[in-house]
PDB file of N, CA and C in Angstrom:
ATOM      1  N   UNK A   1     -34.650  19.310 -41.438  1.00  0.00           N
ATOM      2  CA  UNK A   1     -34.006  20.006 -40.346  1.00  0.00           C
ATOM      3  C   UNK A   1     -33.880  21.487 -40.700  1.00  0.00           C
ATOM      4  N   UNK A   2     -34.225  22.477 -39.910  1.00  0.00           N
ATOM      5  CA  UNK A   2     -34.129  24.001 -40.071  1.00  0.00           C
ATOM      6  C   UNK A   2     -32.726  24.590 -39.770  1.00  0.00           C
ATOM      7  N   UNK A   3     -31.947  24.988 -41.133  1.00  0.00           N
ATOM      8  CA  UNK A   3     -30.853  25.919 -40.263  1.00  0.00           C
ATOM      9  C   UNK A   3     -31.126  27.124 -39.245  1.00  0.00           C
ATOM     10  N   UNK A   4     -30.018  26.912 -38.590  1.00  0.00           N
ATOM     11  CA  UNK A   4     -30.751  28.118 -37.251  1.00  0.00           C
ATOM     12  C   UNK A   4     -30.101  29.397 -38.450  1.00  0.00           C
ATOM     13  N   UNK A   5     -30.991  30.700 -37.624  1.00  0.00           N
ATOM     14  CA  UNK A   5     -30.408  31.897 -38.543  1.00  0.00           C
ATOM     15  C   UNK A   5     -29.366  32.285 -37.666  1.00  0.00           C
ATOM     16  N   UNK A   6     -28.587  32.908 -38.743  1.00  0.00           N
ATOM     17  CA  UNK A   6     -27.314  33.703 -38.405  1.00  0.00           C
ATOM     18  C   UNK A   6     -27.568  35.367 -38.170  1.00  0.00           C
ATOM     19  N   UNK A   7     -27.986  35.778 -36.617  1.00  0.00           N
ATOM     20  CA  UNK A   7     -28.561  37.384 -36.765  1.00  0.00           C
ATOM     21  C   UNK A   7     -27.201  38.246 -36.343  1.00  0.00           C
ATOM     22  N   UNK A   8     -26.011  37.752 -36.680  1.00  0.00           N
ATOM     23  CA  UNK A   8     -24.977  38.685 -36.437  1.00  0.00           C
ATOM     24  C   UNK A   8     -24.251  38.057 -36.452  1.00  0.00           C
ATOM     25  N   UNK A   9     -22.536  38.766 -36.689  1.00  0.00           N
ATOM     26  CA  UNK A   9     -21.572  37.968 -36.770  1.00  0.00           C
ATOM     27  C   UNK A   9     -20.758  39.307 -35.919  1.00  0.00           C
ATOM     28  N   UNK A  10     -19.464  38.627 -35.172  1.00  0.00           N
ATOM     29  CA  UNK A  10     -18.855  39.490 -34.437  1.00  0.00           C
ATOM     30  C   UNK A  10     -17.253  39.273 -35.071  1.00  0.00           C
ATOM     31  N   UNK A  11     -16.743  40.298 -35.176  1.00  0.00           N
ATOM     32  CA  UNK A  11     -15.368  40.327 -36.074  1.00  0.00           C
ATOM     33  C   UNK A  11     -14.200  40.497 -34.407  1.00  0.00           C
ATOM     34  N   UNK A  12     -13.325  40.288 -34.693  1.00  0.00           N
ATOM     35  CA  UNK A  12     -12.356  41.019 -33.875  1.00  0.00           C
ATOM     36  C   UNK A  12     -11.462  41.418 -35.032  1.00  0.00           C
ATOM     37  N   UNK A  13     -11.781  43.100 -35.061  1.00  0.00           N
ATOM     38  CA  UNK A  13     -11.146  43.610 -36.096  1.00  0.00           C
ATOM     39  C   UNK A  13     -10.245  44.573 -35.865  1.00  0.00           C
ATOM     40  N   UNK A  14      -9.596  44.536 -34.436  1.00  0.00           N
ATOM     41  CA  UNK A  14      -8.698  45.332 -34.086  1.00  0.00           C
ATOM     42  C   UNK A  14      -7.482  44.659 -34.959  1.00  0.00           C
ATOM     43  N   UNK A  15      -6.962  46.415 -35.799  1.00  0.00           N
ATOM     44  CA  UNK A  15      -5.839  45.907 -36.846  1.00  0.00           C
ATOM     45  C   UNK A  15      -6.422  45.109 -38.105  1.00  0.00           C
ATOM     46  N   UNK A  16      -7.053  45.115 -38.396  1.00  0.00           N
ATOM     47  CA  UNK A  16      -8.130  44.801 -39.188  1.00  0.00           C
ATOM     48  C   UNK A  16      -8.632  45.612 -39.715  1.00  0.00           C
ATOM     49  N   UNK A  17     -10.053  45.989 -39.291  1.00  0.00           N
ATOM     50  CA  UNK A  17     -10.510  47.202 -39.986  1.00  0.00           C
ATOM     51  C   UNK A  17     -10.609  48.434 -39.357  1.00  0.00           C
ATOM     52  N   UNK A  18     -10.072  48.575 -38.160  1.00  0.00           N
ATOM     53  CA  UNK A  18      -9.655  50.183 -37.558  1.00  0.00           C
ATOM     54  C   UNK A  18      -8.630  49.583 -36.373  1.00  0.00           C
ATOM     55  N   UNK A  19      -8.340  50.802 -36.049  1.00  0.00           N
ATOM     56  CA  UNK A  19      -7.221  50.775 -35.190  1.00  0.00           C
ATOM     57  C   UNK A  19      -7.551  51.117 -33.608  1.00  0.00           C
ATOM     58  N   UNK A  20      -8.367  50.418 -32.662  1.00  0.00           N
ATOM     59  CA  UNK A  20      -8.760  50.845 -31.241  1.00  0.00           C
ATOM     60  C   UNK A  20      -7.444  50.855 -30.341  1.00  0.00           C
ATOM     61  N   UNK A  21      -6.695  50.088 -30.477  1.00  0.00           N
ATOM     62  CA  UNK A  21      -5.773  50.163 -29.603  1.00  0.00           C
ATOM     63  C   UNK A  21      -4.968  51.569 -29.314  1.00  0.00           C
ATOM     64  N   UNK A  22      -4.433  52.601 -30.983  1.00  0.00           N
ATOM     65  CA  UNK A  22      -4.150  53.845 -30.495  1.00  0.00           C
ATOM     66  C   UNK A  22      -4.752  54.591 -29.791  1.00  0.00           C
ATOM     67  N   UNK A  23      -6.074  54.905 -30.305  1.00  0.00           N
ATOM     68  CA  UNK A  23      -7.411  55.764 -29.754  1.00  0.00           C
ATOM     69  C   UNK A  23      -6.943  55.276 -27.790  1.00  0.00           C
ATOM     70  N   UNK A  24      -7.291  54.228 -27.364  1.00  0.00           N
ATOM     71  CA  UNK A  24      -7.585  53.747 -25.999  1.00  0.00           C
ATOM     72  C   UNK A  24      -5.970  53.957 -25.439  1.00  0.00           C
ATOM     73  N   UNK A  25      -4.837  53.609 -26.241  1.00  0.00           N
ATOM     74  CA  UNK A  25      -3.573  54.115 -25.451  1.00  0.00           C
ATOM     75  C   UNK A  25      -3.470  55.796 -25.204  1.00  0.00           C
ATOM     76  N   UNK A  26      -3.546  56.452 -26.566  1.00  0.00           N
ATOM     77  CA  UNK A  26      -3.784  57.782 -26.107  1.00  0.00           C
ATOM     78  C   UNK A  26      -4.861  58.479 -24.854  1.00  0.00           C
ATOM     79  N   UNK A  27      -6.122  57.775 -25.328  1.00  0.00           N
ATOM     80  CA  UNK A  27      -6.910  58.157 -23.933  1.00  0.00           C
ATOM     81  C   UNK A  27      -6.297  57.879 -22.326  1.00  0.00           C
ATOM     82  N   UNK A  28      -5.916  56.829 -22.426  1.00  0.00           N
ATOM     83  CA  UNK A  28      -5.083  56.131 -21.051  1.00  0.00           C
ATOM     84  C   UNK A  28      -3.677  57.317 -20.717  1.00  0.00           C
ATOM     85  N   UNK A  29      -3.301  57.668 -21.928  1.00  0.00           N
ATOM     86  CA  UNK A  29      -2.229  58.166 -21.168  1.00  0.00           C
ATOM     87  C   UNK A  29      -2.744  59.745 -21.203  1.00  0.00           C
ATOM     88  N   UNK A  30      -3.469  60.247 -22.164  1.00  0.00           N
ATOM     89  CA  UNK A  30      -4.210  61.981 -21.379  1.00  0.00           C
ATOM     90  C   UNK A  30      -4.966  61.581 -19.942  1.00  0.00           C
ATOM     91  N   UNK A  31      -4.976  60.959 -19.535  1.00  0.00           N
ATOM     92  CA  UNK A  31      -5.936  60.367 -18.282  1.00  0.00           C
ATOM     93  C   UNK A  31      -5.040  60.445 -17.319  1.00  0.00           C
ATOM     94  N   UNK A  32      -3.866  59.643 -17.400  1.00  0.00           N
ATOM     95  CA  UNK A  32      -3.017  59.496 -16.598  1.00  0.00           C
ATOM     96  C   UNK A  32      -2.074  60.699 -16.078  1.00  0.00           C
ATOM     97  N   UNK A  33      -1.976  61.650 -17.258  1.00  0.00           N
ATOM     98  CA  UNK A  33      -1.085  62.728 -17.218  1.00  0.00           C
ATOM     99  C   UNK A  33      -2.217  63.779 -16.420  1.00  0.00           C
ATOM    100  N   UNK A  34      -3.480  64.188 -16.512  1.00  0.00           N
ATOM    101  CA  UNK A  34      -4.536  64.828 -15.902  1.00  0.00           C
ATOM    102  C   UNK A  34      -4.447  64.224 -14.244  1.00  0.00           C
ATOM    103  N   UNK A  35      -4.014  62.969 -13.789  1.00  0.00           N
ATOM    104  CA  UNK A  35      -3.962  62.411 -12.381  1.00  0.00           C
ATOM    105  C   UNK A  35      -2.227  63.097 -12.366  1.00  0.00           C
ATOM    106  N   UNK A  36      -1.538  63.794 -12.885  1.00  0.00           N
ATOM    107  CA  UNK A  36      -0.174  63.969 -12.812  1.00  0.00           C
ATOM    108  C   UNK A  36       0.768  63.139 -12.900  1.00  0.00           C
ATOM    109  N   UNK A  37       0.590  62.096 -13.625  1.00  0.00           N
ATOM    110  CA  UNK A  37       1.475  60.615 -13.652  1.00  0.00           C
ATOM    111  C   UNK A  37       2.346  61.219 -15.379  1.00  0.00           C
ATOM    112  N   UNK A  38       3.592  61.308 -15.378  1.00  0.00           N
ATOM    113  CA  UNK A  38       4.390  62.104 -16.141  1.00  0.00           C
ATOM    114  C   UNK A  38       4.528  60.694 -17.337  1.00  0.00           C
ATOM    115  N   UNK A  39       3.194  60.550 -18.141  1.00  0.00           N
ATOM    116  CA  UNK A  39       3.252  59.665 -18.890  1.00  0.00           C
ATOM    117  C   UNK A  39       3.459  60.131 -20.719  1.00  0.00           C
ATOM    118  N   UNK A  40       3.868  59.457 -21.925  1.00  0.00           N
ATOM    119  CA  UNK A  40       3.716  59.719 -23.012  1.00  0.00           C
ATOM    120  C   UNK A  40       2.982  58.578 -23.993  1.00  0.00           C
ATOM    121  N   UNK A  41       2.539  58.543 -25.131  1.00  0.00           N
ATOM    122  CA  UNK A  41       2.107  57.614 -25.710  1.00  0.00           C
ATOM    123  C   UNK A  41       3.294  56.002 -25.736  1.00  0.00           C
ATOM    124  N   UNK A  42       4.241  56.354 -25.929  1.00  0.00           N
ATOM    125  CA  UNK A  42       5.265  55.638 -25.682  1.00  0.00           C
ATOM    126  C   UNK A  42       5.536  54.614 -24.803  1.00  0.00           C
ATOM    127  N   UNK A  43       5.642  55.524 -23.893  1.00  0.00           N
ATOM    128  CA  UNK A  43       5.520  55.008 -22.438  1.00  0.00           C
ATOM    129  C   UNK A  43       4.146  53.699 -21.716  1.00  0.00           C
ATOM    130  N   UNK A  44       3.035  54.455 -22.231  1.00  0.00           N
ATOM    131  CA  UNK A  44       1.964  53.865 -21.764  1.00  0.00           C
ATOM    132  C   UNK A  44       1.742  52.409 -22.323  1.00  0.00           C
ATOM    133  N   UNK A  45       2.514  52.761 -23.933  1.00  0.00           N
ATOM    134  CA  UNK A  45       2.064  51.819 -24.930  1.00  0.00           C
ATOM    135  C   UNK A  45       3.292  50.275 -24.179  1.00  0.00           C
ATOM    136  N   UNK A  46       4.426  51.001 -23.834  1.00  0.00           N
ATOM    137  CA  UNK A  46       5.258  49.756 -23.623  1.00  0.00           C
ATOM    138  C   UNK A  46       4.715  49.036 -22.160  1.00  0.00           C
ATOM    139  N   UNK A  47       3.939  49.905 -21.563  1.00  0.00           N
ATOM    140  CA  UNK A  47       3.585  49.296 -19.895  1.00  0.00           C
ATOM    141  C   UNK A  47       2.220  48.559 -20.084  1.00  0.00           C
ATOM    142  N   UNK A  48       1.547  48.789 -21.188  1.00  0.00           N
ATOM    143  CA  UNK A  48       0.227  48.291 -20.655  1.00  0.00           C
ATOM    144  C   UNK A  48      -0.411  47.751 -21.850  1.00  0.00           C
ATOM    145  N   UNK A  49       0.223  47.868 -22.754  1.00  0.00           N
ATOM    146  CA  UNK A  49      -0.715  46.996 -24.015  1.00  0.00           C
ATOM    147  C   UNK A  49      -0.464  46.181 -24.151  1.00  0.00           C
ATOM    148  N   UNK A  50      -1.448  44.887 -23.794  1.00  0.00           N
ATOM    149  CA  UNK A  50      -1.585  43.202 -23.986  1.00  0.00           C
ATOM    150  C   UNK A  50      -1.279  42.955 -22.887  1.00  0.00           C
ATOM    151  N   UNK A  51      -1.709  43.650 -22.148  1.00  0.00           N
ATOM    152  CA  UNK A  51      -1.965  43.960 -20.012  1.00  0.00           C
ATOM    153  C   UNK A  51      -3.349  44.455 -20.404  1.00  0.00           C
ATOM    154  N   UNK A  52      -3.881  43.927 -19.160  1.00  0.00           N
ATOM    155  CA  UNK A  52      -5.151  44.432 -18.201  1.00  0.00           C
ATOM    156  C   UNK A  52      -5.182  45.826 -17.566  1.00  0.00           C
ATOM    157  N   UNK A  53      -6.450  46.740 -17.425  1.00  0.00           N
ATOM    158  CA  UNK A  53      -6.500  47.845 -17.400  1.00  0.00           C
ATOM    159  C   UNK A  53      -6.261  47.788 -15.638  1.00  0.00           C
ATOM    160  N   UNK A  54      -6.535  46.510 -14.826  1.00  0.00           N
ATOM    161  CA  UNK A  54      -6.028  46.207 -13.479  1.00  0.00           C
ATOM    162  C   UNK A  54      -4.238  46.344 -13.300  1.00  0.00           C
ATOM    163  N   UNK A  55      -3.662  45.760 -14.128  1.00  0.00           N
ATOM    164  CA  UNK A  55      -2.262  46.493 -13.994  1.00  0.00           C
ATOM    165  C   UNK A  55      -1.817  48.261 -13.893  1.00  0.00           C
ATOM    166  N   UNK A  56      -2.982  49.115 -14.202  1.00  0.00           N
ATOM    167  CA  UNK A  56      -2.569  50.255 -14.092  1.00  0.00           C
ATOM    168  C   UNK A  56      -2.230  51.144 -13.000  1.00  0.00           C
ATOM    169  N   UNK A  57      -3.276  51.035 -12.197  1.00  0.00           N
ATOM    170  CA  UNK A  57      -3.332  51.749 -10.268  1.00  0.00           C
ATOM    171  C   UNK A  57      -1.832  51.125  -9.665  1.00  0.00           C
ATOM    172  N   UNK A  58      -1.407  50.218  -9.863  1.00  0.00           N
ATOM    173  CA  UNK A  58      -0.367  49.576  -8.865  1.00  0.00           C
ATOM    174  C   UNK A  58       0.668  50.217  -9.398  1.00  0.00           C
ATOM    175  N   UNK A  59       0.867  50.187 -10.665  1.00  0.00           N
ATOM    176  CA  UNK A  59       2.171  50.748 -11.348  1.00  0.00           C
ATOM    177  C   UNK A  59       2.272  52.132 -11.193  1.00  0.00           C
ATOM    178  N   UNK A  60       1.226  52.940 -11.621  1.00  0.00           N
ATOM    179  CA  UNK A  60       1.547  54.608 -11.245  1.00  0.00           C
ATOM    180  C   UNK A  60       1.208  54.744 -10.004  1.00  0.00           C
ATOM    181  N   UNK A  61       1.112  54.102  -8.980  1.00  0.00           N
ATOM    182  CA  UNK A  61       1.713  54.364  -7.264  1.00  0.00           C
ATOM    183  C   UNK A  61       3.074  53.902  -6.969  1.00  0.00           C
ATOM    184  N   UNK A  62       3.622  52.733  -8.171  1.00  0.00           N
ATOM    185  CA  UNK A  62       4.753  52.699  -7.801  1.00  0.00           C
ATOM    186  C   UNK A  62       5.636  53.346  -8.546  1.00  0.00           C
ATOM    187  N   UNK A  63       5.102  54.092  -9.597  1.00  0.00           N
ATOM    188  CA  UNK A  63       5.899  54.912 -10.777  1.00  0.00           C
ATOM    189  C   UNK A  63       5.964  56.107 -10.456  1.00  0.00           C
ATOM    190  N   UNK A  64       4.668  57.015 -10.026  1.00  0.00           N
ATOM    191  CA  UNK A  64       4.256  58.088  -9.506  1.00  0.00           C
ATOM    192  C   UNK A  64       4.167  58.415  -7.844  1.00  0.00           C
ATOM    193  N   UNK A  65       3.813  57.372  -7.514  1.00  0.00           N
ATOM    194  CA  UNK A  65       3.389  57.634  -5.726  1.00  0.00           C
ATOM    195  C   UNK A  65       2.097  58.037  -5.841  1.00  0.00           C
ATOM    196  N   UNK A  66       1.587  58.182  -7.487  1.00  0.00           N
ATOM    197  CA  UNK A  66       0.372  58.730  -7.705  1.00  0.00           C
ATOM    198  C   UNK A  66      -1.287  57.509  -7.457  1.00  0.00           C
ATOM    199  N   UNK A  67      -1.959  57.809  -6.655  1.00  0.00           N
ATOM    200  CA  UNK A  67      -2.981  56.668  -6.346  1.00  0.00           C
ATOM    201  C   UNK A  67      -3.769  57.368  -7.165  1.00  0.00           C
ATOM    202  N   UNK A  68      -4.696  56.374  -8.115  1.00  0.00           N
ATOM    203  CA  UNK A  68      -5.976  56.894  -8.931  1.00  0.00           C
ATOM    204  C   UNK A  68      -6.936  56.859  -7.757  1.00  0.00           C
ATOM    205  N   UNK A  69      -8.205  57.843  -8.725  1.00  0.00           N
ATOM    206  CA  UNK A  69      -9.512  57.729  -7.386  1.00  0.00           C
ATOM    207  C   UNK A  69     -10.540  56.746  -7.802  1.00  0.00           C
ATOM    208  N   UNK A  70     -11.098  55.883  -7.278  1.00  0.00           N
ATOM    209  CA  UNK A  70     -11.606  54.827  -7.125  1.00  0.00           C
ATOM    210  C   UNK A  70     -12.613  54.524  -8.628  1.00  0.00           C
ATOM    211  N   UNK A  71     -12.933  56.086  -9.075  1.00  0.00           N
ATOM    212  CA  UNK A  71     -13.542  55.873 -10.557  1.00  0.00           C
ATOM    213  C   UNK A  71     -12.847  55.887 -11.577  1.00  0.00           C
ATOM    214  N   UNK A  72     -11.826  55.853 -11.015  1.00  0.00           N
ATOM    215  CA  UNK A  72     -10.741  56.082 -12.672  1.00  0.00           C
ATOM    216  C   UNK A  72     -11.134  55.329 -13.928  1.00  0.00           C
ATOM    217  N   UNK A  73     -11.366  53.955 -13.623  1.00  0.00           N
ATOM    218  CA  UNK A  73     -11.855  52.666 -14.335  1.00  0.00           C
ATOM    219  C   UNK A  73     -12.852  53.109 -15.314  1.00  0.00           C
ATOM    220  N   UNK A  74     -14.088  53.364 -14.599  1.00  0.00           N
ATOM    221  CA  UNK A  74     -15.297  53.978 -15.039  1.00  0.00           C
ATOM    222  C   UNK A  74     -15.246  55.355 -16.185  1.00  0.00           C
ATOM    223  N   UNK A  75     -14.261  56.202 -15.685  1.00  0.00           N
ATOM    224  CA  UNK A  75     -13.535  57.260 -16.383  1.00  0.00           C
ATOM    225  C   UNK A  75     -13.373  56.901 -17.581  1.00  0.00           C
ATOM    226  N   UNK A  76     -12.123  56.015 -17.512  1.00  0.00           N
ATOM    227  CA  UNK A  76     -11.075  55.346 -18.706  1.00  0.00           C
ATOM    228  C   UNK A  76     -12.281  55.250 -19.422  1.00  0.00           C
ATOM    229  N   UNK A  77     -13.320  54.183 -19.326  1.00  0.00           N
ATOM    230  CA  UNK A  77     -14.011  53.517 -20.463  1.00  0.00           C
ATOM    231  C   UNK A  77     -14.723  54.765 -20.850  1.00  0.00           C
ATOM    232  N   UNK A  78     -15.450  55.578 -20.075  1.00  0.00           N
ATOM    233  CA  UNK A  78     -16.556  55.982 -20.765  1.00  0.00           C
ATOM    234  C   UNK A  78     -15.478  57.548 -21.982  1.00  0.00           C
ATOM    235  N   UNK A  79     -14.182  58.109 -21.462  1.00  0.00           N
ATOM    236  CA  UNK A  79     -13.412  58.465 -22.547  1.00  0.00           C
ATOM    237  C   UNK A  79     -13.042  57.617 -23.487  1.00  0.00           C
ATOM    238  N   UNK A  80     -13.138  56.534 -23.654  1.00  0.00           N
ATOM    239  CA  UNK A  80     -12.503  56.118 -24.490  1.00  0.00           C
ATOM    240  C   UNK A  80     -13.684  55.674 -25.163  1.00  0.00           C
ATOM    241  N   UNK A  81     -14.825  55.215 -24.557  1.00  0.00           N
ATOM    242  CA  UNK A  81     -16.353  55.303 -25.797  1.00  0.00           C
ATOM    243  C   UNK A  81     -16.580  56.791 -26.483  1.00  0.00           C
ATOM    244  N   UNK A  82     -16.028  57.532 -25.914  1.00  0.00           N
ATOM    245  CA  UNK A  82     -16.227  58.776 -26.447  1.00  0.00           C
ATOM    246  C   UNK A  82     -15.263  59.221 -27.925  1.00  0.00           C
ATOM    247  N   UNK A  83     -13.767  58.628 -27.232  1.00  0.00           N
ATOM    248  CA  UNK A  83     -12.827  58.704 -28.103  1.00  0.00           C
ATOM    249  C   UNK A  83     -13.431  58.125 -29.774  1.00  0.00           C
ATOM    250  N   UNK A  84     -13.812  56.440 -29.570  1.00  0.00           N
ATOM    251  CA  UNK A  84     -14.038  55.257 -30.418  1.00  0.00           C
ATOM    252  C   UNK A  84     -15.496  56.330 -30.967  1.00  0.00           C
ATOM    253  N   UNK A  85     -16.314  56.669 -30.710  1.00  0.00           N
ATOM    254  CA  UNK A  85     -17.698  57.036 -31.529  1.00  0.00           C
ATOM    255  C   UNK A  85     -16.982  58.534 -31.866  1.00  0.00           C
ATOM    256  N   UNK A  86     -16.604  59.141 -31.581  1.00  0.00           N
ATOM    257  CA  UNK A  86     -15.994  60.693 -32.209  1.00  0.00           C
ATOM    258  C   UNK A  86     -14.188  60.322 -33.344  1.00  0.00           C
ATOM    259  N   UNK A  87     -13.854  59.264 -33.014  1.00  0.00           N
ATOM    260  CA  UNK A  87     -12.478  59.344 -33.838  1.00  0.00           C
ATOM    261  C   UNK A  87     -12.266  57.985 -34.815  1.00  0.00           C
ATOM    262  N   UNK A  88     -12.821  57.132 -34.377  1.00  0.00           N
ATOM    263  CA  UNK A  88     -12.229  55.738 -34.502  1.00  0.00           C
ATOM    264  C   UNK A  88     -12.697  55.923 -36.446  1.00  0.00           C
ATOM    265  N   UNK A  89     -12.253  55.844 -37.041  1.00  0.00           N
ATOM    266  CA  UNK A  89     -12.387  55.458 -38.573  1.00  0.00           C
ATOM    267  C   UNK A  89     -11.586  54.029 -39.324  1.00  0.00           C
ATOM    268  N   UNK A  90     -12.179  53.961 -40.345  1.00  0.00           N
ATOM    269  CA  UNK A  90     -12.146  52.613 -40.453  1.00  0.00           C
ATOM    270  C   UNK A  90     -10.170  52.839 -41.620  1.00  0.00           C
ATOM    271  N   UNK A  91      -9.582  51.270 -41.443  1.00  0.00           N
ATOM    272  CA  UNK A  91      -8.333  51.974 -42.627  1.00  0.00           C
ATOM    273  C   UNK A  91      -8.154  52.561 -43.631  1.00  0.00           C
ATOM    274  N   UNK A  92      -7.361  53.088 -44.329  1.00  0.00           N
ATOM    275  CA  UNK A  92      -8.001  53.948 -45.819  1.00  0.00           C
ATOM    276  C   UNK A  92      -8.515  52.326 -46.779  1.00  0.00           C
ATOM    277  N   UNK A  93      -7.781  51.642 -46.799  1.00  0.00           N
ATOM    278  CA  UNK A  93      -8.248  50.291 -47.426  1.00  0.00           C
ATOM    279  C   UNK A  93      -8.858  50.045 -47.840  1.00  0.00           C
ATOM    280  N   UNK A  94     -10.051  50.269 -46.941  1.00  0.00           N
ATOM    281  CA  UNK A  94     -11.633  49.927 -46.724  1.00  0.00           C
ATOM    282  C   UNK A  94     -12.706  50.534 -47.306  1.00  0.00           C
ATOM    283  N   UNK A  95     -11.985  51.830 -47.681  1.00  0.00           N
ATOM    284  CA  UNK A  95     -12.989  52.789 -48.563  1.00  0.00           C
ATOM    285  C   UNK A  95     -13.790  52.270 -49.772  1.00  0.00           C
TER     286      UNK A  95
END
C-alpha cells in the first residue's frame, strides 16, 4: 500500500507563532475612524474580536449613524493583507 504524500501542512498559529489578530484589530479600527466612526484599539477589540467582520456595518450605524460604503469589506481585507505582508513578524521566541 502507498502512503499518500504529505505536500503541506496548515498550522493555525494565531498566538502561536505571530500575532494577526493585533495587526487586523488595528487595521479595522484606522478604517473605521477614516469612515468617522470615533473608534480606539480598545474599543474595536471589545466589539468585534471572536465576531464576524458581518457584525461591523450594523453596529457603527447604530454606534455612529455612520453607514460603511458597500466596499468597505473588500477594503478591510486587502489593508489588512497589506498590514500582515509589511508588519506581521513572527514572536521573539522563534528566532
Amino acid at each position: 500500500m502507498d502512503k499518500p504524500v504529505v505536500r503541506g501542512v496548515i498550522f493555525d498559529c494565531d498566538g502561536v507563532l505571530v500575532d494577526t489578530e493585533t495587526l487586523a484589530c488595528r487595521v479595522l479600527t484606522e478604517q473605521l475612524c477614516d469612515y468617522g466612526c470615533d473608534m480606539n484599539m480598545a474599543k474595536t477589540h471589545d466589539l468585534f474580536i471572536g465576531g464576524t467582520l458581518a457584525m461591523v456595518p450594523p453596529k457603527m450605524e447604530t454606534m455612529f449613524g455612520v453607514t460603511l460604503p458597500e466596499d468597505w469589506l473588500a477594503e478591510c481585507y486587502e489593508r489588512t493583507f497589506v498590514a500582515f505582508r509589511n508588519d506581521l513578524k513572527p514572536f521573539p521566541h522563534l528566532d
